[in-house]
C-alpha atoms as a PDB file:
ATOM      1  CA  UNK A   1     -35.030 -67.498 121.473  1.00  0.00           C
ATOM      2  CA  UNK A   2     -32.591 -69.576 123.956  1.00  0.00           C
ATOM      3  CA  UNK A   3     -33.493 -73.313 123.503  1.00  0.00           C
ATOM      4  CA  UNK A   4     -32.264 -75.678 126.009  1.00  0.00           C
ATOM      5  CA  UNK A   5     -28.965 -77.758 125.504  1.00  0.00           C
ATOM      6  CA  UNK A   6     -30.195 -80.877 123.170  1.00  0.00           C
ATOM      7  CA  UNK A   7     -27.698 -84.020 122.611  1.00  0.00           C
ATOM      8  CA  UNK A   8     -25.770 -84.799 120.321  1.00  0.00           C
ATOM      9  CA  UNK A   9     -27.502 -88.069 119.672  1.00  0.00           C
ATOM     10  CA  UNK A  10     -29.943 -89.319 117.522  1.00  0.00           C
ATOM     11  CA  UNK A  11     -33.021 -88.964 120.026  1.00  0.00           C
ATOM     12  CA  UNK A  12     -31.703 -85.105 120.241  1.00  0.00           C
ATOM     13  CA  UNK A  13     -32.018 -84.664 116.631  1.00  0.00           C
ATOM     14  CA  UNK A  14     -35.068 -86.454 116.421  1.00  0.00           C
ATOM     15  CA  UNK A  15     -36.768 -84.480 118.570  1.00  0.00           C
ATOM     16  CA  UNK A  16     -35.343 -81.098 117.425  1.00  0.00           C
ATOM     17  CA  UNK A  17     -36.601 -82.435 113.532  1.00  0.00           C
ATOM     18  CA  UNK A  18     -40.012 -82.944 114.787  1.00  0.00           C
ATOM     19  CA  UNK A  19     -40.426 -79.695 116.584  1.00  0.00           C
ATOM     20  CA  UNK A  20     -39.384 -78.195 112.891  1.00  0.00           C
ATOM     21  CA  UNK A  21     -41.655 -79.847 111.220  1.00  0.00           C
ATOM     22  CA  UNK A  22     -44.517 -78.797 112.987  1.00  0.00           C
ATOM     23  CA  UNK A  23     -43.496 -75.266 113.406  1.00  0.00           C
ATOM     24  CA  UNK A  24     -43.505 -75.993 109.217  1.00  0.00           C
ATOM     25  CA  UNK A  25     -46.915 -77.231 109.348  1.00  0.00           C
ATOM     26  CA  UNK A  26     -48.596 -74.931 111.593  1.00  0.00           C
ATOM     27  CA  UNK A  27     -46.916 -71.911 109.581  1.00  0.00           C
ATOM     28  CA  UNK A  28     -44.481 -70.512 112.230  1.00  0.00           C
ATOM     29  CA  UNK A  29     -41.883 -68.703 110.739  1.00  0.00           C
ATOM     30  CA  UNK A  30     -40.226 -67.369 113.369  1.00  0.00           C
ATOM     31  CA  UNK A  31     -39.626 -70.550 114.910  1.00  0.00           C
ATOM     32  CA  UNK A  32     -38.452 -72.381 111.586  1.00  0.00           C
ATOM     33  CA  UNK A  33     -35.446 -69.630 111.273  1.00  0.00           C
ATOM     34  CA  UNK A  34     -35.088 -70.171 115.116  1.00  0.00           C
ATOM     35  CA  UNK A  35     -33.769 -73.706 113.590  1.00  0.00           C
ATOM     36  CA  UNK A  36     -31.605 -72.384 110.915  1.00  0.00           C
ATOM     37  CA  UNK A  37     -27.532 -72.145 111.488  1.00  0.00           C
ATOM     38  CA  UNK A  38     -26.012 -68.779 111.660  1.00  0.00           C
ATOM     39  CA  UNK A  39     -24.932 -67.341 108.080  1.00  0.00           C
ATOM     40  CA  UNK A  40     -27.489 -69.891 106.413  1.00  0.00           C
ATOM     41  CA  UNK A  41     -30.235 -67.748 105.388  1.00  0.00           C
ATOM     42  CA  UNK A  42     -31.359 -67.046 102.809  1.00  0.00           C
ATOM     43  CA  UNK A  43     -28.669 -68.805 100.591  1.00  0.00           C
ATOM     44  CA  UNK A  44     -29.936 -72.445 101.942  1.00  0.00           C
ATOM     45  CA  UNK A  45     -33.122 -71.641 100.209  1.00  0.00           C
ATOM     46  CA  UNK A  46     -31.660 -70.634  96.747  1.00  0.00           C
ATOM     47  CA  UNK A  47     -33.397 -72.878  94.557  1.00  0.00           C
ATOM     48  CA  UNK A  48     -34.966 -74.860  96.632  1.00  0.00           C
ATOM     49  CA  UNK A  49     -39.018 -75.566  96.583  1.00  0.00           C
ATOM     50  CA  UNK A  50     -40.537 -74.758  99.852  1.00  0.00           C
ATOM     51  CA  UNK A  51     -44.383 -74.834 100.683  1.00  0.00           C
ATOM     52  CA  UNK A  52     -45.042 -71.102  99.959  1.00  0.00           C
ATOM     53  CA  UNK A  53     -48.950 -71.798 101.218  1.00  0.00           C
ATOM     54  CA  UNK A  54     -50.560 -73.535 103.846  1.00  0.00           C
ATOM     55  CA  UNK A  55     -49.268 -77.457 104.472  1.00  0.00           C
ATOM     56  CA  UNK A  56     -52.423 -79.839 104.758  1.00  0.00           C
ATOM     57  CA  UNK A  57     -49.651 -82.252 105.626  1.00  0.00           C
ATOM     58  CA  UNK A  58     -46.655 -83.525 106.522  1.00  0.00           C
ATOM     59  CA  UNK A  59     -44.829 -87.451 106.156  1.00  0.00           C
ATOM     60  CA  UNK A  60     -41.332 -87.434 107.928  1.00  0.00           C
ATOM     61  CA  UNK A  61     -39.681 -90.192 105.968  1.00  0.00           C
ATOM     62  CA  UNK A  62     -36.045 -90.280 107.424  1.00  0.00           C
ATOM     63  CA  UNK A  63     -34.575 -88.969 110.662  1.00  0.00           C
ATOM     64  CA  UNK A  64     -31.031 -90.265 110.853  1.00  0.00           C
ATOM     65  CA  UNK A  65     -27.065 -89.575 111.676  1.00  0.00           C
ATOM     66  CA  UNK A  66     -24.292 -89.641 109.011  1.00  0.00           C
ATOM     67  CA  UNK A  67     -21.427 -89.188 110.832  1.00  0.00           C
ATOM     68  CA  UNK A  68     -21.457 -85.641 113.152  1.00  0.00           C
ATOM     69  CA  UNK A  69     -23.905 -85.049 110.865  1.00  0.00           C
ATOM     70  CA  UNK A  70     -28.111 -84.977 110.467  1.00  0.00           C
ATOM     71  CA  UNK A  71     -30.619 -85.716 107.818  1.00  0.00           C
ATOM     72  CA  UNK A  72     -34.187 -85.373 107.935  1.00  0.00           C
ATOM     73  CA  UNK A  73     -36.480 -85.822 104.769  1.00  0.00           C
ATOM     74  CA  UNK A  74     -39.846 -84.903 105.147  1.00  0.00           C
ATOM     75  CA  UNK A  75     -42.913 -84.503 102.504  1.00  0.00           C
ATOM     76  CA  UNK A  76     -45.168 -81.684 102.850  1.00  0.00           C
ATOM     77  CA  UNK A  77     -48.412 -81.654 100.723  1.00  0.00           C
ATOM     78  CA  UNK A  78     -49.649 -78.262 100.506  1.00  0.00           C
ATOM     79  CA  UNK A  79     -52.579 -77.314  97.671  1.00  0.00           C
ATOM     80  CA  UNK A  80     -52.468 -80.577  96.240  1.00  0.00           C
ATOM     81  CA  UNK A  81     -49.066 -80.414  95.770  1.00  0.00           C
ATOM     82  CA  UNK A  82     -46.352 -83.281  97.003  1.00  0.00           C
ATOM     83  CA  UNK A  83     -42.746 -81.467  98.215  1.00  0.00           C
ATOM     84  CA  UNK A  84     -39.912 -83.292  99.430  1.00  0.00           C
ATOM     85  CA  UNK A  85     -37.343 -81.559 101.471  1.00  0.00           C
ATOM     86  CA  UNK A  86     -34.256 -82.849 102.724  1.00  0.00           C
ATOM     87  CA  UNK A  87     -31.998 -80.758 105.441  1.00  0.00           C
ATOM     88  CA  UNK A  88     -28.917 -81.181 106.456  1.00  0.00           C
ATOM     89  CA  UNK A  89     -28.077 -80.537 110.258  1.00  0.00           C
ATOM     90  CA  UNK A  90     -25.369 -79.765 112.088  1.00  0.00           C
ATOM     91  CA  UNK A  91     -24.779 -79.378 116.314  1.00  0.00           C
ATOM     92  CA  UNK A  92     -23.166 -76.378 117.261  1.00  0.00           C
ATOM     93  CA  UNK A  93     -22.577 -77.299 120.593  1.00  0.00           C
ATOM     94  CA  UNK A  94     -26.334 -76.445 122.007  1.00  0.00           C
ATOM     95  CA  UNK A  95     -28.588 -78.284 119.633  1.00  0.00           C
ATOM     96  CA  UNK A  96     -29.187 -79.275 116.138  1.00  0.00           C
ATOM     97  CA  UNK A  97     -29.002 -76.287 113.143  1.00  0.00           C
ATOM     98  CA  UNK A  98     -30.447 -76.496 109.792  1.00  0.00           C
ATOM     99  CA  UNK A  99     -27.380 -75.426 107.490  1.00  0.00           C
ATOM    100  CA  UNK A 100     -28.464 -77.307 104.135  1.00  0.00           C
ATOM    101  CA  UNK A 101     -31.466 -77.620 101.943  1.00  0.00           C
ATOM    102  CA  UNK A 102     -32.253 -79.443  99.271  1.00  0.00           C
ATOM    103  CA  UNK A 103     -35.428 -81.093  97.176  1.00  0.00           C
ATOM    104  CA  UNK A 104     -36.061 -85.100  96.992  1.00  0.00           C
ATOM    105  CA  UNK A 105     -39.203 -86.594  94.665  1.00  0.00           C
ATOM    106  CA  UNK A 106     -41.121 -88.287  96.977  1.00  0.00           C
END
């Protein structure tokens, strides 16, 4: 899917974060990956806990830039459970990518 041109900024990224988070929430897939940077998958998930069932929830707790860098940290609560995810985003010149992945306790 062709996405329109998104800034480099950190209203770009925050917006790009959110749409992610939802597609998360909602269960969409296709449009998570959509968000992933070329050559990422499926190593960026190695090791990683992901909500492998429905999410009853999500609490963004950061959306911020670190240089030409992006990190969002969100907590998803799916059967009970409590996961925190932190990506790592890059901008490849169109909008934000999802290139790293890793767990945070919430």
């Amino acid at each position: 899917m062709q996405r329109a041109e998104v800034p480099a900024d950190l209203d770009g990224f925050d917006r790009v974060y959110r749409h992610h988070v939802d597609s998360v929430v909602v269960g969409d897939l296709d449009e998570v990956l959509t968000d992933m940077a070329d050559g990422s998958v499926p190593q960026v998930f190695s090791g990683v806990r992901i909500p492998r069932a429905a999410v009853d929830s999500s609490d963004i707790r950061s959306v911020r830039l670190e240089g030409d860098r992006a990190i969002g940290e969100c907590v998803y609560t799916t059967d009970g459970t409590a996961i925190g995810l932190r990506s790592g985003w890059s901008h490849d010149g169109v909008t934000w990518r999802a290139d790293q992945l890793e767990n945070f306790q919430p």
